[in-house]
C-alpha atoms as a PDB file:
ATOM      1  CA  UNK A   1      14.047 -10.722 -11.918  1.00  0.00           C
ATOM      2  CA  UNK A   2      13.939  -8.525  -9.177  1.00  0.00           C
ATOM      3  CA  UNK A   3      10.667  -7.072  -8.453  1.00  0.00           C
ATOM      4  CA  UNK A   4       9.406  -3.563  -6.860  1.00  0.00           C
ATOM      5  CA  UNK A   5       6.413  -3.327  -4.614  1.00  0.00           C
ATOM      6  CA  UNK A   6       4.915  -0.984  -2.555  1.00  0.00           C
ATOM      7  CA  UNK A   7       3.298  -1.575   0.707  1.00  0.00           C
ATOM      8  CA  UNK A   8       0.636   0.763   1.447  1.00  0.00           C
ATOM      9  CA  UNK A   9      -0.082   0.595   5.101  1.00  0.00           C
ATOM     10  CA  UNK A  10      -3.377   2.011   6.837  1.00  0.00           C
ATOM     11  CA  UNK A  11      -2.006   2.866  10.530  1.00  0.00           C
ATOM     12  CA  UNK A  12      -5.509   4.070  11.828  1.00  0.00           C
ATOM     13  CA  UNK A  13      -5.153   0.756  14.393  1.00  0.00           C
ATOM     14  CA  UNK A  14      -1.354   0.908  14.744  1.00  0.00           C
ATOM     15  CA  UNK A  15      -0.200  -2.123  16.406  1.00  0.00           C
ATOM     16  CA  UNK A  16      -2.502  -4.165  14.113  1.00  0.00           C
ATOM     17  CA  UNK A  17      -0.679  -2.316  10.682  1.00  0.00           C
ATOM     18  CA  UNK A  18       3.070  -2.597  12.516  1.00  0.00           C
ATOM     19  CA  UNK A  19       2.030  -6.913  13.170  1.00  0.00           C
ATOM     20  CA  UNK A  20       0.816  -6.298   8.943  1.00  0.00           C
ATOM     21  CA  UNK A  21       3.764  -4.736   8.182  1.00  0.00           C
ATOM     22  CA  UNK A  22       6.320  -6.663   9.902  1.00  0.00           C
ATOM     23  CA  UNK A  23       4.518 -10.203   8.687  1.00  0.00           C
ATOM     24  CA  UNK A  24       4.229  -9.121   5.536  1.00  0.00           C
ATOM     25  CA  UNK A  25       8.330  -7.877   5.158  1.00  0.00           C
ATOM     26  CA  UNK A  26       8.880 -11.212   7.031  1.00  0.00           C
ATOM     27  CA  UNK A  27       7.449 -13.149   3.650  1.00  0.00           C
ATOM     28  CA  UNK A  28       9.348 -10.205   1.099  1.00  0.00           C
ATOM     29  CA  UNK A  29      13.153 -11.412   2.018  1.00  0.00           C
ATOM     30  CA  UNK A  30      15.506  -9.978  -0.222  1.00  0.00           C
ATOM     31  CA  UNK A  31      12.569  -7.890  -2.547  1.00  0.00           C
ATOM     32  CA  UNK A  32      12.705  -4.435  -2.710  1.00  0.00           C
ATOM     33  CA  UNK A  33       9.694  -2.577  -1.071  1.00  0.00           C
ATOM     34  CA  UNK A  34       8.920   0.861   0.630  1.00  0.00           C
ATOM     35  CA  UNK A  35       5.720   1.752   2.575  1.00  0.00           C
ATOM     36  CA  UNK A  36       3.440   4.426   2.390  1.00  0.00           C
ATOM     37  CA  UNK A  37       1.287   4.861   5.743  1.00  0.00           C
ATOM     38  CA  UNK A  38      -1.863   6.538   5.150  1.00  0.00           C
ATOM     39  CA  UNK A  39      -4.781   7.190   7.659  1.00  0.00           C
ATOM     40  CA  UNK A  40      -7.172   4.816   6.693  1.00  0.00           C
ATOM     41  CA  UNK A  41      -8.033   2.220   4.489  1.00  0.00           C
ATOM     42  CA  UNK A  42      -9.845   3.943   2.543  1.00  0.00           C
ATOM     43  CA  UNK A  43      -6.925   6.109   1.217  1.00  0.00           C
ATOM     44  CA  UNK A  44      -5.210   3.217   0.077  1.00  0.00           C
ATOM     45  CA  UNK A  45      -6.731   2.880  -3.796  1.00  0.00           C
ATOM     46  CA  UNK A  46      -5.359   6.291  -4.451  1.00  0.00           C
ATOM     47  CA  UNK A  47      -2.317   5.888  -3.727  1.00  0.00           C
ATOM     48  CA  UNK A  48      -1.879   2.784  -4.837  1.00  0.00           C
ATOM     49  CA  UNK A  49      -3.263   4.326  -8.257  1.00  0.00           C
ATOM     50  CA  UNK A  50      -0.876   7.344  -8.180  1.00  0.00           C
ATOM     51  CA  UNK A  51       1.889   4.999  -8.261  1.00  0.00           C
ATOM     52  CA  UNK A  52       0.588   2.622 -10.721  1.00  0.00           C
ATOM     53  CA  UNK A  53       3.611   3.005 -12.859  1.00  0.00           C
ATOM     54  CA  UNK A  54       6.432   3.001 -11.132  1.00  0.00           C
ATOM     55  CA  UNK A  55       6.342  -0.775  -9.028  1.00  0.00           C
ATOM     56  CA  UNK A  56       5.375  -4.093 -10.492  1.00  0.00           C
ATOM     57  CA  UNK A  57       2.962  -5.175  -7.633  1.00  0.00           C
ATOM     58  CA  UNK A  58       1.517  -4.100  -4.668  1.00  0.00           C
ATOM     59  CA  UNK A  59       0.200  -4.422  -0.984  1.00  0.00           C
ATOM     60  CA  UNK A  60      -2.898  -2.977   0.756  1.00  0.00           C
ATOM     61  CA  UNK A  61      -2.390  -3.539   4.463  1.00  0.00           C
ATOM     62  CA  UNK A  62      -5.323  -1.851   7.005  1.00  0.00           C
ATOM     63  CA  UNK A  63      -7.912  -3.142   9.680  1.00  0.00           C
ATOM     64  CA  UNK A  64     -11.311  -2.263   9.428  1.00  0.00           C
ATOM     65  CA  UNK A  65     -13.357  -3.472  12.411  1.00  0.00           C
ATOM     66  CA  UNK A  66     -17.325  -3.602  13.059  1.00  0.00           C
ATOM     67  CA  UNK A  67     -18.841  -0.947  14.747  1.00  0.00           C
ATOM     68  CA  UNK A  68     -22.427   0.145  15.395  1.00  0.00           C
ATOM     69  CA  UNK A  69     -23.036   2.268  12.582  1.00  0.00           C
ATOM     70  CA  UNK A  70     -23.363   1.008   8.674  1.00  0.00           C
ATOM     71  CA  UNK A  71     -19.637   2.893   7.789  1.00  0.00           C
ATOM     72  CA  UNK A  72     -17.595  -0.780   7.870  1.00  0.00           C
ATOM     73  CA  UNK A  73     -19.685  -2.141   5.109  1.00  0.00           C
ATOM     74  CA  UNK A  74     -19.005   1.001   3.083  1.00  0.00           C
ATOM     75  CA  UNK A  75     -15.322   1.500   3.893  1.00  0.00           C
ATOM     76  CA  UNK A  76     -14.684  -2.129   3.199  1.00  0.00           C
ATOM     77  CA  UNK A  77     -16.877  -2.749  -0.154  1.00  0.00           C
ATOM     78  CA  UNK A  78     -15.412   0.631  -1.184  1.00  0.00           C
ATOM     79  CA  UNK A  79     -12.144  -0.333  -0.520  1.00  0.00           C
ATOM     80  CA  UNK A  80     -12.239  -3.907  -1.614  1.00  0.00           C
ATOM     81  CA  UNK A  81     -13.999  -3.155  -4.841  1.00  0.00           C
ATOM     82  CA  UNK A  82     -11.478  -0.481  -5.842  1.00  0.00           C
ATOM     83  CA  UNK A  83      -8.290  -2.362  -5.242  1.00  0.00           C
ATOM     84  CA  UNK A  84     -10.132  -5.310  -7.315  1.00  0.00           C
ATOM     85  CA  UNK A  85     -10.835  -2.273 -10.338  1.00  0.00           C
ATOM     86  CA  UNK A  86      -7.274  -1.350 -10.359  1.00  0.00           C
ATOM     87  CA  UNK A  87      -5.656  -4.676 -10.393  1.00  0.00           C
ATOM     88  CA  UNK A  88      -8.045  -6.049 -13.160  1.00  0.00           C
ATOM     89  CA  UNK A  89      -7.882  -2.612 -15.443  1.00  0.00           C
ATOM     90  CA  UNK A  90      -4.199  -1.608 -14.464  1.00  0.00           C
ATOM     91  CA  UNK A  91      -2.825  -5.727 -14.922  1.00  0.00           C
ATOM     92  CA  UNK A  92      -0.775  -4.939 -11.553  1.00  0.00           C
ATOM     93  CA  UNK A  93      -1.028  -7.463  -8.691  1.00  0.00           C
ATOM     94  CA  UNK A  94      -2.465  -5.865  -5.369  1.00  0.00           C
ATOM     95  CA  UNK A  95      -2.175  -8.245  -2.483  1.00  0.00           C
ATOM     96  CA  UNK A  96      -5.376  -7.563  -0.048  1.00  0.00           C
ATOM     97  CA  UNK A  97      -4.181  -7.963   3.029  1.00  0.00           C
ATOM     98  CA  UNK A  98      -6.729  -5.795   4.676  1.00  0.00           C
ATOM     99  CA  UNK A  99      -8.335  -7.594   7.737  1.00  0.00           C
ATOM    100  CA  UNK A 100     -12.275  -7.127   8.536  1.00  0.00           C
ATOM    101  CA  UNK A 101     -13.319  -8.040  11.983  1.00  0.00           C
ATOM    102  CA  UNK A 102     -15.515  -7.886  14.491  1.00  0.00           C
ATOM    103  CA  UNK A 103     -13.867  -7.056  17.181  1.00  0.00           C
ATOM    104  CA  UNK A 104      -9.876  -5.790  18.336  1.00  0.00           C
ATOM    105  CA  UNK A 105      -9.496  -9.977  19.392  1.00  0.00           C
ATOM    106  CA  UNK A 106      -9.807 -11.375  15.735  1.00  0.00           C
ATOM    107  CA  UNK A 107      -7.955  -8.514  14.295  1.00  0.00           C
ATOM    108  CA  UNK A 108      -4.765  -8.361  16.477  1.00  0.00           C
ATOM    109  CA  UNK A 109      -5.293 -12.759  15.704  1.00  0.00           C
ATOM    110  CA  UNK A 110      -5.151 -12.177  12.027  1.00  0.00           C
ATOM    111  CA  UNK A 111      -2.754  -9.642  11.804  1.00  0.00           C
ATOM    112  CA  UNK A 112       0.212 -12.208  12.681  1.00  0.00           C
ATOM    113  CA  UNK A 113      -0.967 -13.690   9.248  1.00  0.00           C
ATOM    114  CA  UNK A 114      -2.513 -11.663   6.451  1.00  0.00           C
ATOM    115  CA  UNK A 115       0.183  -9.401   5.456  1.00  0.00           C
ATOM    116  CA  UNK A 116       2.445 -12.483   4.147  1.00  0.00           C
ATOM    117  CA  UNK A 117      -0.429 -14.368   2.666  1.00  0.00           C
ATOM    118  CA  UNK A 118      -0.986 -10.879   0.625  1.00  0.00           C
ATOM    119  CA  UNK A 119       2.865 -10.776   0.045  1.00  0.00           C
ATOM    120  CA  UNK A 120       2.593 -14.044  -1.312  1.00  0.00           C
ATOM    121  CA  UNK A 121      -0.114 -13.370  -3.431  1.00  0.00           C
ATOM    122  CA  UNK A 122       1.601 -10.512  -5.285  1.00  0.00           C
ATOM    123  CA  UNK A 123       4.944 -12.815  -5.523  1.00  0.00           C
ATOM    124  CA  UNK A 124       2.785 -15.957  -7.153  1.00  0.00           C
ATOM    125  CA  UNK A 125       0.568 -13.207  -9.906  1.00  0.00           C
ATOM    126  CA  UNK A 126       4.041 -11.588 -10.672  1.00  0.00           C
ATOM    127  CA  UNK A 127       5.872 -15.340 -11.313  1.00  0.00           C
ATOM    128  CA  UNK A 128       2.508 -15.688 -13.323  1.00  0.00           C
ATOM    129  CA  UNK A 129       2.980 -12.597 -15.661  1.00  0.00           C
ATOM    130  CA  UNK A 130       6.771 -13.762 -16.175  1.00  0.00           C
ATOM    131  CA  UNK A 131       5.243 -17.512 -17.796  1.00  0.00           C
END
């Protein structure tokens, strides 16, 4: 079967969403995907929602990193708990392969890595809904 997924790409840090991106098409092959960029990660739930229907799984790809005010543990609970909601009440796979760190170091580190571990999320659920 060949699947559809969208990538939806937050490019507020854009070298850490292009090493997301790229890592995560690495993983994809020969599946069909398109990206959306957005501004942030918190735009990502919405449009992952508006196109609910027309891909079978999807990727959330966007650094959030620590600063001195309270707004990273509200972007990324906000975020996090919304992609969880639409995944669990929609039954469509969302790889989270947004990155939370503390600093630039750790997220240009982890951004070599997380987008094809969330690829390869999405690829195992969808094998899963196919048993």
């Amino acid at each position: 079967m060949s699947y559809k997924i969208l990538i939806v790409s937050a490019d507020y840090y854009e070298v850490i969403s292009n090493n997301l991106e790229k890592d995560a098409k690495t993983l994809l092959g020969g599946v069909k995907y398109k990206i959306i960029r957005v501004p942030g990660a918190f735009e990502i739930p919405v449009i992952i929602s508006k196109n609910i229907h027309k891909y079978d799984g999807f990727i959330a790809l966007a650094c959030v990193i620590k600063g001195e005010t309270p707004h990273f543990n509200f972007i990324s609970k906000a975020t996090t708990d919304a992609i969880m909601k639409l995944s669990f009440e929609r039954k469509k796979p969302i790889g989270n392969g947004i990155i939370t760190c503390l600093n630039t170091k750790q997220a240009l580190k982890r951004s070599k890595t997380k987008g094809s571990e969330a690829a390869f999320a999405v690829l195992k659920v969808l094998e899963k809904f196919k048993q």
